[in-house]
PDB file of N, CA and C in Angstrom:
ATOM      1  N   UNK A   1       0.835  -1.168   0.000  1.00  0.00           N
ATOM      2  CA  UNK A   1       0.000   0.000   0.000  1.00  0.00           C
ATOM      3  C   UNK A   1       0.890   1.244   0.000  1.00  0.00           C
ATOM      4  N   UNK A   2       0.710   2.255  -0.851  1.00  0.00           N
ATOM      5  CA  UNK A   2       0.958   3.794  -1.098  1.00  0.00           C
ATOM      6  C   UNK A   2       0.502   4.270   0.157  1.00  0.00           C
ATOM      7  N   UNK A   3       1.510   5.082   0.837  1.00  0.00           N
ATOM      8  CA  UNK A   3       0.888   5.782   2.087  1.00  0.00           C
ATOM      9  C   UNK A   3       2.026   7.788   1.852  1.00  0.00           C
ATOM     10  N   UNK A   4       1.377   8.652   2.219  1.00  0.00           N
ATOM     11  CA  UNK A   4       2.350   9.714   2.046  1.00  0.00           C
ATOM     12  C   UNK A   4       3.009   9.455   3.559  1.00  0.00           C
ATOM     13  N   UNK A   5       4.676  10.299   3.186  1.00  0.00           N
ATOM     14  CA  UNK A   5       5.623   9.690   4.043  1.00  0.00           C
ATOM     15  C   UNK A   5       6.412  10.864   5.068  1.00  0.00           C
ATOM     16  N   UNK A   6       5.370  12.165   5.084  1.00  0.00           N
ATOM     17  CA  UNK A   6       6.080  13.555   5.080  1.00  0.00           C
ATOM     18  C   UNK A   6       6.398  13.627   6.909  1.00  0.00           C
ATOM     19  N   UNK A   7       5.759  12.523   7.856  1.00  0.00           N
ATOM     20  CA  UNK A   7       6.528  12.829   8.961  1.00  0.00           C
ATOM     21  C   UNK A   7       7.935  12.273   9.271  1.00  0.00           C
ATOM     22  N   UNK A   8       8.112  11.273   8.450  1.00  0.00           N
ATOM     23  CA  UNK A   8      10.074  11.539   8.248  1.00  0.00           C
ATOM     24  C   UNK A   8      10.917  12.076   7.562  1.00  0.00           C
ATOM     25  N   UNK A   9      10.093  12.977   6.461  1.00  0.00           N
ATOM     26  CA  UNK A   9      11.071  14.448   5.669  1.00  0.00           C
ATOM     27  C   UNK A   9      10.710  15.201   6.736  1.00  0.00           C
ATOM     28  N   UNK A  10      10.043  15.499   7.322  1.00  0.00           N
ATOM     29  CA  UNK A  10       9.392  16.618   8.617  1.00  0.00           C
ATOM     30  C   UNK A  10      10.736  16.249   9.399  1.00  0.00           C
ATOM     31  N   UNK A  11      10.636  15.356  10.552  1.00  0.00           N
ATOM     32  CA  UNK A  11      11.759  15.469  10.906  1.00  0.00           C
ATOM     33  C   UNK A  11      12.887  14.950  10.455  1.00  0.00           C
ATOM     34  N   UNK A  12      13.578  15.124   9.202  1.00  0.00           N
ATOM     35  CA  UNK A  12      14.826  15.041   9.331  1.00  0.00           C
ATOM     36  C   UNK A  12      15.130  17.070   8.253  1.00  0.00           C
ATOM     37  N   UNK A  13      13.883  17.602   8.401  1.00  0.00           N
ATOM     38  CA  UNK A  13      14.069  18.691   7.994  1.00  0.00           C
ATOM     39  C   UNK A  13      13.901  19.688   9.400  1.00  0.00           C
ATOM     40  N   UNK A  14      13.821  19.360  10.570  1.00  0.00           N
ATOM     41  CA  UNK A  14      13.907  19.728  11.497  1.00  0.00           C
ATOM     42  C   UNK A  14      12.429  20.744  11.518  1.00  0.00           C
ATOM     43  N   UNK A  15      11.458  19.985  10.963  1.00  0.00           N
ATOM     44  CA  UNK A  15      10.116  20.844  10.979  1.00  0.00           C
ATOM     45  C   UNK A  15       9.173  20.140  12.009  1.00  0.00           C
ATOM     46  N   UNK A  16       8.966  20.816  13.588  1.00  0.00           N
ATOM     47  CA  UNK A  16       8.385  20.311  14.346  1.00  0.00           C
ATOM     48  C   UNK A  16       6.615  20.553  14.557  1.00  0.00           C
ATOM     49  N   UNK A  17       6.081  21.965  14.033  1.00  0.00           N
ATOM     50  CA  UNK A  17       5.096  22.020  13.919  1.00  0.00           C
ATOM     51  C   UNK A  17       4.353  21.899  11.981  1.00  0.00           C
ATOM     52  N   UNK A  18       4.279  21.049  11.598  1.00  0.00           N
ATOM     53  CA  UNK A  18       3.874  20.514  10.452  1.00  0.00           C
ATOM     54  C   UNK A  18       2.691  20.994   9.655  1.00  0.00           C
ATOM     55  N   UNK A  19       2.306  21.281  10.922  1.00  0.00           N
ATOM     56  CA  UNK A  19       0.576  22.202  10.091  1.00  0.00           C
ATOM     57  C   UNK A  19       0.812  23.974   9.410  1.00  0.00           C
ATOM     58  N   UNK A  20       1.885  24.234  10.390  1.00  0.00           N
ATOM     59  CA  UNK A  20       2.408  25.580  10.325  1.00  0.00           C
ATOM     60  C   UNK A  20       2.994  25.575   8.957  1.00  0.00           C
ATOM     61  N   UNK A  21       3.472  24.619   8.525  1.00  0.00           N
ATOM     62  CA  UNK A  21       4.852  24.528   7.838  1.00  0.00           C
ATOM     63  C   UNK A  21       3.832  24.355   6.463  1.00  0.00           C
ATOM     64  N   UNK A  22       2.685  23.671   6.599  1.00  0.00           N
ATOM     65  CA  UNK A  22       2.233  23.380   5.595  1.00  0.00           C
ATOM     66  C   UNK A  22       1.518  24.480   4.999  1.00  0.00           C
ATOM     67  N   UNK A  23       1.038  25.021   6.111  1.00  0.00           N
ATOM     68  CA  UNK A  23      -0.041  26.456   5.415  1.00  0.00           C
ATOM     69  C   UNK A  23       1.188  27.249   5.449  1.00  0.00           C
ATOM     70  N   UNK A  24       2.218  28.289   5.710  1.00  0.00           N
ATOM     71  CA  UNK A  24       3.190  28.532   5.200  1.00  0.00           C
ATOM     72  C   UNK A  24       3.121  28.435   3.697  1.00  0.00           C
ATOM     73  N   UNK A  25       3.282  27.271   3.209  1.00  0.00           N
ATOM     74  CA  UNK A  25       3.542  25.897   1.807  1.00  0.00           C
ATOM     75  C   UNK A  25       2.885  27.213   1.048  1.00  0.00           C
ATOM     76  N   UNK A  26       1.572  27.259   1.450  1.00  0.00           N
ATOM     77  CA  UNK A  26       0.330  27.849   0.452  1.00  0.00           C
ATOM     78  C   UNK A  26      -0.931  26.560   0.304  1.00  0.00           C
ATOM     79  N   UNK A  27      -0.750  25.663   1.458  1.00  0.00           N
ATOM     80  CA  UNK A  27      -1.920  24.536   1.142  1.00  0.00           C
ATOM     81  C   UNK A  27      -2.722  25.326   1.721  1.00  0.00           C
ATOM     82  N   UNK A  28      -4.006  24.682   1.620  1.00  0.00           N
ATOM     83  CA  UNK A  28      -5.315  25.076   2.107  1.00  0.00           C
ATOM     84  C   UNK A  28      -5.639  24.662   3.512  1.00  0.00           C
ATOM     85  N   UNK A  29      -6.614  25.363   4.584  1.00  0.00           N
ATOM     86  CA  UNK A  29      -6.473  24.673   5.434  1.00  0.00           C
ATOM     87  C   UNK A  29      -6.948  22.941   5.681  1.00  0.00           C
ATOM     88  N   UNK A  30      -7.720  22.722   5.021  1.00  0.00           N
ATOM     89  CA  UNK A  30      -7.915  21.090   4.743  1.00  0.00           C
ATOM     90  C   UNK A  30      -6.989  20.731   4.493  1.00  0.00           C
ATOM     91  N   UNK A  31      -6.497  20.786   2.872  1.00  0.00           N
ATOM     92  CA  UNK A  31      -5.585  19.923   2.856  1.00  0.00           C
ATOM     93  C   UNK A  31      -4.336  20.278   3.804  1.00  0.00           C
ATOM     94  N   UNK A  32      -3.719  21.146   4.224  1.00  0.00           N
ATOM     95  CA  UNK A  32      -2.858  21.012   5.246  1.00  0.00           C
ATOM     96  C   UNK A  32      -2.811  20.204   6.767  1.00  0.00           C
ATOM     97  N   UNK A  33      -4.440  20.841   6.824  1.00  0.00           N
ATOM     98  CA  UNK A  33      -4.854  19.931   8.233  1.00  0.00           C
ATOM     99  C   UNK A  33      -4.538  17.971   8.100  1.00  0.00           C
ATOM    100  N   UNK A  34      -5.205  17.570   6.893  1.00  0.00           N
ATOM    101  CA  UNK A  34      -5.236  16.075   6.808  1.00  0.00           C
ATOM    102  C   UNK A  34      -3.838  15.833   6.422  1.00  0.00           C
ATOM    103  N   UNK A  35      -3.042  16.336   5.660  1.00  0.00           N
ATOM    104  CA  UNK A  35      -1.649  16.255   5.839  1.00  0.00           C
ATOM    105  C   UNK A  35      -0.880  15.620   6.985  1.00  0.00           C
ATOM    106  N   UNK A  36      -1.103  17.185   8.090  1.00  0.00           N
ATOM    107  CA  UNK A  36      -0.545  17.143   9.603  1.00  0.00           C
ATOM    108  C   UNK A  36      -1.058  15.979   9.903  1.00  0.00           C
ATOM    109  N   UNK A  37      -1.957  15.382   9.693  1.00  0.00           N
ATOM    110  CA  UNK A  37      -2.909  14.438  10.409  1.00  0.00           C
ATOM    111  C   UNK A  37      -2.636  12.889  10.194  1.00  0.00           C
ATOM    112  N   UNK A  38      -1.697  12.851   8.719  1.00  0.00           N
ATOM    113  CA  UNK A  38      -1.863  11.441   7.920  1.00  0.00           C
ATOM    114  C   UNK A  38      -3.044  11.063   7.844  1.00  0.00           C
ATOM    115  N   UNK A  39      -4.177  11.955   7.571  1.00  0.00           N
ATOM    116  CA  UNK A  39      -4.963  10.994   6.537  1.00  0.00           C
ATOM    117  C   UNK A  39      -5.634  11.576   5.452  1.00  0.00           C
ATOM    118  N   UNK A  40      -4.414  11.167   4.502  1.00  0.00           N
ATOM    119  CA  UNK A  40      -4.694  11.635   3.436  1.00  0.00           C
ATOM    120  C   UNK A  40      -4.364  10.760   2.403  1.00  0.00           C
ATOM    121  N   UNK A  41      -5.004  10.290   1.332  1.00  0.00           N
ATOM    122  CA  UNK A  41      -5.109   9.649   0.460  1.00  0.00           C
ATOM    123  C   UNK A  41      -4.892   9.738  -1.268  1.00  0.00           C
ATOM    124  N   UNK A  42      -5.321  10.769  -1.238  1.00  0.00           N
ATOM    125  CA  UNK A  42      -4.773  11.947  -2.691  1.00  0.00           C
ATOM    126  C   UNK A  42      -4.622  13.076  -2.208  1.00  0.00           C
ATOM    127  N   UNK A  43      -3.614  13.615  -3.225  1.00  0.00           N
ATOM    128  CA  UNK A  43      -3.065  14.728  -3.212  1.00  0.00           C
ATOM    129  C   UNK A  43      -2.913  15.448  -4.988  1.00  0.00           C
ATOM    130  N   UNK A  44      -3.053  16.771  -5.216  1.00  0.00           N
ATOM    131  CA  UNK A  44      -3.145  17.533  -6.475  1.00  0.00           C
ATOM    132  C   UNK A  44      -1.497  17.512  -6.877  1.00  0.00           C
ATOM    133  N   UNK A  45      -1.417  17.297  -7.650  1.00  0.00           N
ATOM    134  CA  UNK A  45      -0.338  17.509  -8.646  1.00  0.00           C
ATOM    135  C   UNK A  45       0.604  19.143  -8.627  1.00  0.00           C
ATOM    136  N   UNK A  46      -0.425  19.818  -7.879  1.00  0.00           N
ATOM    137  CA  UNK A  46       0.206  21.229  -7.858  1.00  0.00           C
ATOM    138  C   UNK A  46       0.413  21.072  -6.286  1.00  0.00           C
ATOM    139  N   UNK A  47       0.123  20.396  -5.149  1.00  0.00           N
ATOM    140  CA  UNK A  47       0.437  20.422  -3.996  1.00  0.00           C
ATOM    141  C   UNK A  47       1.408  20.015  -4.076  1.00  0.00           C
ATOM    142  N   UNK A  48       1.528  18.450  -4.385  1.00  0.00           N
ATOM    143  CA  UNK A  48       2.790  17.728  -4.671  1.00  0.00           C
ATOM    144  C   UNK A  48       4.064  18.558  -4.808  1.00  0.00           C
ATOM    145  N   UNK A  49       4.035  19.359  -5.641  1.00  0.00           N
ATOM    146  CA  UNK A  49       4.817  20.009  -6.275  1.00  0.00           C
ATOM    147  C   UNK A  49       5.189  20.784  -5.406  1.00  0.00           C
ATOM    148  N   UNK A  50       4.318  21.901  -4.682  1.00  0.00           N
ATOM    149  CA  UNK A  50       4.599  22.816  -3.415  1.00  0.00           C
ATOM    150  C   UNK A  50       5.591  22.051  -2.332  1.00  0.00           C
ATOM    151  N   UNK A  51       4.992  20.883  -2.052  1.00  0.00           N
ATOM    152  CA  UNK A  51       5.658  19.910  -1.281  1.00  0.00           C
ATOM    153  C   UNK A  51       7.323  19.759  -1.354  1.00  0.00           C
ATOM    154  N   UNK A  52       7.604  19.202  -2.944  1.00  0.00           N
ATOM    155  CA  UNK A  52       8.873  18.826  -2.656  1.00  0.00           C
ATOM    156  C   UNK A  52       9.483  20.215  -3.212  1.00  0.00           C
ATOM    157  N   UNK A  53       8.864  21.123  -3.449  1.00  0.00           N
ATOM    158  CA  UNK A  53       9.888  22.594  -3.095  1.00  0.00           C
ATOM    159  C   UNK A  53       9.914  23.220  -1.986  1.00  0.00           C
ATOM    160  N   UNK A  54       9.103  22.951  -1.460  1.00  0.00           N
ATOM    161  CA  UNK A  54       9.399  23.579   0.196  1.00  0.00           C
ATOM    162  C   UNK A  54      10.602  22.492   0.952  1.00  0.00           C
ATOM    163  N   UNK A  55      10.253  20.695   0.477  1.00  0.00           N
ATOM    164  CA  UNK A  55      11.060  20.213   1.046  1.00  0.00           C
ATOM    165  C   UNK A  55      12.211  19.940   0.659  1.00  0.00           C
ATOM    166  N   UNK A  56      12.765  20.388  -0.320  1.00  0.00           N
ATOM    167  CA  UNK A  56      13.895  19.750  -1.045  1.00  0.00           C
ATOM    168  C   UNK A  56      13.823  18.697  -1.117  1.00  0.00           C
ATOM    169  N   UNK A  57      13.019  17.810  -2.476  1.00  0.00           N
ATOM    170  CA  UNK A  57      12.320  16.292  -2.239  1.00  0.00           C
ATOM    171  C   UNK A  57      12.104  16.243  -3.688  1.00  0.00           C
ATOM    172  N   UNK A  58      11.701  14.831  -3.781  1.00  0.00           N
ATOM    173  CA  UNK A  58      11.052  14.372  -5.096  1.00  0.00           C
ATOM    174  C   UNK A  58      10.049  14.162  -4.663  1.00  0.00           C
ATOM    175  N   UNK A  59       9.194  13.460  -5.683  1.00  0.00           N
ATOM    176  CA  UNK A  59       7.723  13.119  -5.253  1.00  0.00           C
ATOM    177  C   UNK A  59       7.924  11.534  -4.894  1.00  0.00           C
ATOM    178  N   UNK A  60       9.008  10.947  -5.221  1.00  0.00           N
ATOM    179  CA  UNK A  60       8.965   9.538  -4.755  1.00  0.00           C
ATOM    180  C   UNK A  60       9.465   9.530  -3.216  1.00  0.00           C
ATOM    181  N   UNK A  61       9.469  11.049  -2.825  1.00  0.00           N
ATOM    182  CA  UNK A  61      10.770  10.915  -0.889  1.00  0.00           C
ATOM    183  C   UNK A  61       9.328  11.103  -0.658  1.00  0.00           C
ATOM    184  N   UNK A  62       7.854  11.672  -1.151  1.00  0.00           N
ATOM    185  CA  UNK A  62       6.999  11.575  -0.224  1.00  0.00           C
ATOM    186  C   UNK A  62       6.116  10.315  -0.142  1.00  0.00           C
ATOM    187  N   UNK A  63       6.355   9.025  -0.695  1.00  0.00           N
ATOM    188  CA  UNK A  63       5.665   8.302  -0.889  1.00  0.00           C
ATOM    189  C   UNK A  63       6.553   6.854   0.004  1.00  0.00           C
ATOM    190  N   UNK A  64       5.578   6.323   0.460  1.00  0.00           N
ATOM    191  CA  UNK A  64       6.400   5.006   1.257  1.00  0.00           C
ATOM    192  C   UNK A  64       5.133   4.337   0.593  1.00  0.00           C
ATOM    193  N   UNK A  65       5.911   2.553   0.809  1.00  0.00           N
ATOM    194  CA  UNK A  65       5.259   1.575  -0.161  1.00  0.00           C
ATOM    195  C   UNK A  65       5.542   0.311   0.916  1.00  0.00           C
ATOM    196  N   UNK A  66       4.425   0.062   1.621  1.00  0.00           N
ATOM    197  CA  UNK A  66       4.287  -1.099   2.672  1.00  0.00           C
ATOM    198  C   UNK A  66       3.956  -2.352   1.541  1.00  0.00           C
ATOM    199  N   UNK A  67       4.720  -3.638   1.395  1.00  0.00           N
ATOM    200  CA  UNK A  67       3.954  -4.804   0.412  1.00  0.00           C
ATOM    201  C   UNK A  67       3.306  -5.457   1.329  1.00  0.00           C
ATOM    202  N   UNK A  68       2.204  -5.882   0.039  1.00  0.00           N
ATOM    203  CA  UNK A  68       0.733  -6.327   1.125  1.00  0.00           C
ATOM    204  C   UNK A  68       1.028  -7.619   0.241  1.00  0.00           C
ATOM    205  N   UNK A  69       1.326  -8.824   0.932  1.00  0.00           N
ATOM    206  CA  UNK A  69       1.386  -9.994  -0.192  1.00  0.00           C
ATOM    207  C   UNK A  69       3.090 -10.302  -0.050  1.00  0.00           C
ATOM    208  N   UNK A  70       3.069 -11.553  -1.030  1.00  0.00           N
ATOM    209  CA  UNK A  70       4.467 -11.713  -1.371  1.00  0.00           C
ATOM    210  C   UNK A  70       4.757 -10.845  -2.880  1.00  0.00           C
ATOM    211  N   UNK A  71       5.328 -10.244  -2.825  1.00  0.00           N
ATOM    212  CA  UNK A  71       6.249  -9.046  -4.097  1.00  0.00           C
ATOM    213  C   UNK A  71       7.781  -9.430  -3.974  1.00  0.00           C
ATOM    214  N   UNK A  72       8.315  -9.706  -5.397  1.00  0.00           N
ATOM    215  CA  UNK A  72       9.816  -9.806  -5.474  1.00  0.00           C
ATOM    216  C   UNK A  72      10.301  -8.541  -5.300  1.00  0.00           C
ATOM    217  N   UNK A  73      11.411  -9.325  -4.714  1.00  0.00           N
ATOM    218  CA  UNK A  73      12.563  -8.077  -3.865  1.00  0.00           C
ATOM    219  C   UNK A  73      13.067  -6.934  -5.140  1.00  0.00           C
ATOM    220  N   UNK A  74      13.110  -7.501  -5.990  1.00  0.00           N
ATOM    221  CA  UNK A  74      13.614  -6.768  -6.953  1.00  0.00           C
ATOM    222  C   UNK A  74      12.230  -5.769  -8.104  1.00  0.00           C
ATOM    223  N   UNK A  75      11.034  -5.724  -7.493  1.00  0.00           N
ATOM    224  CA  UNK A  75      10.196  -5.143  -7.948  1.00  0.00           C
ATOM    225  C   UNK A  75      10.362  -3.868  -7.973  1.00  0.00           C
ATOM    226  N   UNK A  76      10.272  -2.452  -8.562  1.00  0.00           N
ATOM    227  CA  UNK A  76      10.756  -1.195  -8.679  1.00  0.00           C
ATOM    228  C   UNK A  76       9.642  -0.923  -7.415  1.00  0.00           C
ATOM    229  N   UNK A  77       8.551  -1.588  -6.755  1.00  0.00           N
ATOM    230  CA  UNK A  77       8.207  -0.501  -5.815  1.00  0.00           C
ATOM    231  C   UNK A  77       8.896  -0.611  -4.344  1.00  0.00           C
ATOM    232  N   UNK A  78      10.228  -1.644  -4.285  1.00  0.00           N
ATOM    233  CA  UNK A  78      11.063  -1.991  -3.377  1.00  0.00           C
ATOM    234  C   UNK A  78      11.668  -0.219  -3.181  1.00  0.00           C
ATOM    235  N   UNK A  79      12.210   0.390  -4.157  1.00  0.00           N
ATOM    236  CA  UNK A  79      12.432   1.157  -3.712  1.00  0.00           C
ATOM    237  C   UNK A  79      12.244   2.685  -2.856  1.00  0.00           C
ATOM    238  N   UNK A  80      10.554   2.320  -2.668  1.00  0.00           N
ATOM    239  CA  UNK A  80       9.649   3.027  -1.568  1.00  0.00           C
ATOM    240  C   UNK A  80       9.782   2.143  -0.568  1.00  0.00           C
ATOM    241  N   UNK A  81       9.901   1.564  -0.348  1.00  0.00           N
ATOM    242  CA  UNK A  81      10.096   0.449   0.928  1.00  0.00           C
ATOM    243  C   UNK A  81      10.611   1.136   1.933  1.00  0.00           C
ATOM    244  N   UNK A  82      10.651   2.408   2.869  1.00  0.00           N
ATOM    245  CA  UNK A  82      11.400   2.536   3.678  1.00  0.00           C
ATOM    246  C   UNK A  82      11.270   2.041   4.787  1.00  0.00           C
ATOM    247  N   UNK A  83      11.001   0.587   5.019  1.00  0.00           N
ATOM    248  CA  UNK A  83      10.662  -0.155   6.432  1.00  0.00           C
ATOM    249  C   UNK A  83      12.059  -0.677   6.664  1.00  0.00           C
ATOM    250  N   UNK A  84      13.302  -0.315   6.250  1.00  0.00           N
ATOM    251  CA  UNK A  84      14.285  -0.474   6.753  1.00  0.00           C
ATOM    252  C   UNK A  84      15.335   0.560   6.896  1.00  0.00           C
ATOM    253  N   UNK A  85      14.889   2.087   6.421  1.00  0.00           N
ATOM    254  CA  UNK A  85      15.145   3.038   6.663  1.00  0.00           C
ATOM    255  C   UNK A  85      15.485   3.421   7.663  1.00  0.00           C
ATOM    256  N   UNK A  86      17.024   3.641   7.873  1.00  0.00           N
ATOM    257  CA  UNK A  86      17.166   4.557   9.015  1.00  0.00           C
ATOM    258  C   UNK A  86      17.086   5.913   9.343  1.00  0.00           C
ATOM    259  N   UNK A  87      16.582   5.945  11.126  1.00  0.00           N
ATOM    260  CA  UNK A  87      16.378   7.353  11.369  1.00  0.00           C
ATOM    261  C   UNK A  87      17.783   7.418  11.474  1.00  0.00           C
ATOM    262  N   UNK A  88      17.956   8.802  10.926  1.00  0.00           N
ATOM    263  CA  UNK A  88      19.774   9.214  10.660  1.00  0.00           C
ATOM    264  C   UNK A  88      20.045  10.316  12.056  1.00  0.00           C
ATOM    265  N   UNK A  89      18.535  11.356  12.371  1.00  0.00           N
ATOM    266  CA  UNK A  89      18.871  12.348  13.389  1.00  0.00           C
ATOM    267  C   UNK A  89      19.127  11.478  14.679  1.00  0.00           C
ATOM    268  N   UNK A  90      18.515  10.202  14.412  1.00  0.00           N
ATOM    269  CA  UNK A  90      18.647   9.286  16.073  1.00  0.00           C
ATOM    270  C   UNK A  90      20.318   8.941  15.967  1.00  0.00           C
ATOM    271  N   UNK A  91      20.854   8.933  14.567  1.00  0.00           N
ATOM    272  CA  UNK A  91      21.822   8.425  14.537  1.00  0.00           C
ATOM    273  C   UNK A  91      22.640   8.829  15.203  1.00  0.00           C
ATOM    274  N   UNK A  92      22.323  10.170  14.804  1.00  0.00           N
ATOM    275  CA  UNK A  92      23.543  11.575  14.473  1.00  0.00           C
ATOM    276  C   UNK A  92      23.847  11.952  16.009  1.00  0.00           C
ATOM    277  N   UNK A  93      22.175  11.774  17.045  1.00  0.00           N
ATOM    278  CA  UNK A  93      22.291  12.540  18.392  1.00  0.00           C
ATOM    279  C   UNK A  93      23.446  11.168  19.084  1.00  0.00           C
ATOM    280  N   UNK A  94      23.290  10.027  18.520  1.00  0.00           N
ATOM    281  CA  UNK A  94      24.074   8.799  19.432  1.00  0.00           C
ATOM    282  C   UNK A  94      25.649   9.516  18.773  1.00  0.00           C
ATOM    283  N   UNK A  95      26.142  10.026  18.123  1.00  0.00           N
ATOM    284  CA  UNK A  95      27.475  10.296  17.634  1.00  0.00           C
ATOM    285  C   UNK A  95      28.621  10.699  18.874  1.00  0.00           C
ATOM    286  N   UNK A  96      29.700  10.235  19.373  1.00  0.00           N
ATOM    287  CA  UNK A  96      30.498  11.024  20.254  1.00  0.00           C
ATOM    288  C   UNK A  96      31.032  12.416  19.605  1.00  0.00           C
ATOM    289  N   UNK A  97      30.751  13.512  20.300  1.00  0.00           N
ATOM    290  CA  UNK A  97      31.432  14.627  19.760  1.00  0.00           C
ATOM    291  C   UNK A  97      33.013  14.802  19.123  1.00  0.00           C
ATOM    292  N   UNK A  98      33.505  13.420  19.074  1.00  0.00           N
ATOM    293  CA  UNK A  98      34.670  13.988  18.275  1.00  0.00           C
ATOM    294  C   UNK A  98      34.359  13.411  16.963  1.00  0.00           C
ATOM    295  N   UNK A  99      33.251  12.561  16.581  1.00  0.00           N
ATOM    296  CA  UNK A  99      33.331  11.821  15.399  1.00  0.00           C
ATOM    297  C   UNK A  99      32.537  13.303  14.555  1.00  0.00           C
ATOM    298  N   UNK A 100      31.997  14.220  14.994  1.00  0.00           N
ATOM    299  CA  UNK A 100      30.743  14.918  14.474  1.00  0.00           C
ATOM    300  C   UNK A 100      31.779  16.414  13.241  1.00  0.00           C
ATOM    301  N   UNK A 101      33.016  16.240  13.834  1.00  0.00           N
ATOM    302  CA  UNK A 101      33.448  17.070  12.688  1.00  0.00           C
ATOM    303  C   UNK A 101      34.231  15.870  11.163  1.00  0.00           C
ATOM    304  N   UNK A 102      34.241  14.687  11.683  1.00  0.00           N
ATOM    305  CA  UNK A 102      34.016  13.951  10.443  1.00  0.00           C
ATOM    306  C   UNK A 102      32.890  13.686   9.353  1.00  0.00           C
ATOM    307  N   UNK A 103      31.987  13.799  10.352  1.00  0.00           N
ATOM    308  CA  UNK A 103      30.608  13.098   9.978  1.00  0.00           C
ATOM    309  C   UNK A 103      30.012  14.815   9.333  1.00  0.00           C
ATOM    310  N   UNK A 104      30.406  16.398   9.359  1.00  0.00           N
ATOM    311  CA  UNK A 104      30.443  17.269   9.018  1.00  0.00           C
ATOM    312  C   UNK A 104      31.397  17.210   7.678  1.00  0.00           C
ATOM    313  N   UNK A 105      32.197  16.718   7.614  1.00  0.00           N
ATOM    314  CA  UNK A 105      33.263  16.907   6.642  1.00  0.00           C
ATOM    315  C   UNK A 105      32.738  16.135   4.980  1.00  0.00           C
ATOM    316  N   UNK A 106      32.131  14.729   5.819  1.00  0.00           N
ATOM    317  CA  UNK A 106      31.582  13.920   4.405  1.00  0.00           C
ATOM    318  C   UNK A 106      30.226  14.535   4.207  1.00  0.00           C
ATOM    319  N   UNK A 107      29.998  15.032   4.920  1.00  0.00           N
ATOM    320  CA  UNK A 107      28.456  15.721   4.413  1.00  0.00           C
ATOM    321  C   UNK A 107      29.087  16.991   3.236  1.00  0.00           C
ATOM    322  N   UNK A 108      29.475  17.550   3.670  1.00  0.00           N
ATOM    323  CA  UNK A 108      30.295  18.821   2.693  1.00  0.00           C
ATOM    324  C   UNK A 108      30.895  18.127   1.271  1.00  0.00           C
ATOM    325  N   UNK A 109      31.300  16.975   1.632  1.00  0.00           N
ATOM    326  CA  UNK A 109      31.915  16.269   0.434  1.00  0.00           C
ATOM    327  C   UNK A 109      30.910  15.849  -0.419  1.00  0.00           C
ATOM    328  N   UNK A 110      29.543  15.225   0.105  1.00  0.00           N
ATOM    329  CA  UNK A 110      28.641  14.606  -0.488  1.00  0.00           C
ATOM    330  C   UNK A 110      28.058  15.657  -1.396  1.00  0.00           C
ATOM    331  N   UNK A 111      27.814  17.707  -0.210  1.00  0.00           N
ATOM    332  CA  UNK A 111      26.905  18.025  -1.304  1.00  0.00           C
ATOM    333  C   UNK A 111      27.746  19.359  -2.102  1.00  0.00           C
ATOM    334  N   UNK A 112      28.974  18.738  -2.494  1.00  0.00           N
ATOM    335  CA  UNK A 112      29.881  19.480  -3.303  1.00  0.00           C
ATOM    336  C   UNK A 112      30.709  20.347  -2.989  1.00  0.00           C
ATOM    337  N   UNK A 113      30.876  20.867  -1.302  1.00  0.00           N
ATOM    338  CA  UNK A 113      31.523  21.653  -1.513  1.00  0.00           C
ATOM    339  C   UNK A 113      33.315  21.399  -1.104  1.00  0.00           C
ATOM    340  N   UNK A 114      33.925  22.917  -1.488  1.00  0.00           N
ATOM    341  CA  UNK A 114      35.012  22.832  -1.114  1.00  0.00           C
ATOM    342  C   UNK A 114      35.858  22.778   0.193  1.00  0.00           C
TER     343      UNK A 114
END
């Protein structure tokens, strides 16, 4: 099952009030409210869109894909699968403070800079 996936871009975008963040967006208050809420089932093509520009996202980071059944591992909707996804901020808070200017350094490397 297709489920939207925005309370783990929420927090790993460090966005704690979600409803705020959404009307902010320019959603409506419905659709923002059922958002905040997870229950929501469709979404407009122009929200979507609001979405992964506010979040720095694709439309596939808002979508998680639970298999209902047996599905081969190698099926393309494996790669919504985030039921083995790690939380990275749980990671990051377990880090000893001397590893955190490494773990700063490959991040800089990853998103290009010098």
């Amino acid at each position: 099952m297709l489920t939207f996936n925005l309370d783990t871009i929420c927090r790993a975008r460090g966005i704690k009030r979600k409803y705020a963040f959404l009307a902010k967006v320019g959603l409506t208050y419905r659709v923002a409210r059922r958002l905040a809420d997870g229950d929501t089932q469709s979404l407009r093509t122009s929200h979507i869109e609001k979405l992964c520009l506010a979040l720095h996202c694709t439309p596939n980071d808002l979508l998680q894909w639970t298999p209902e059944g047996d599905v081969s591992r190698d099926h393309p909707l494996q790669a919504l699968n985030r039921e083995h996804q790690l939380d990275v901020l749980k990671e990051i808070n377990e880090l000893p403070l001397d590893k955190l200017g490494e773990l700063k350094a490959t991040l800089d490397e990853l998103k290009g800079k010098d």
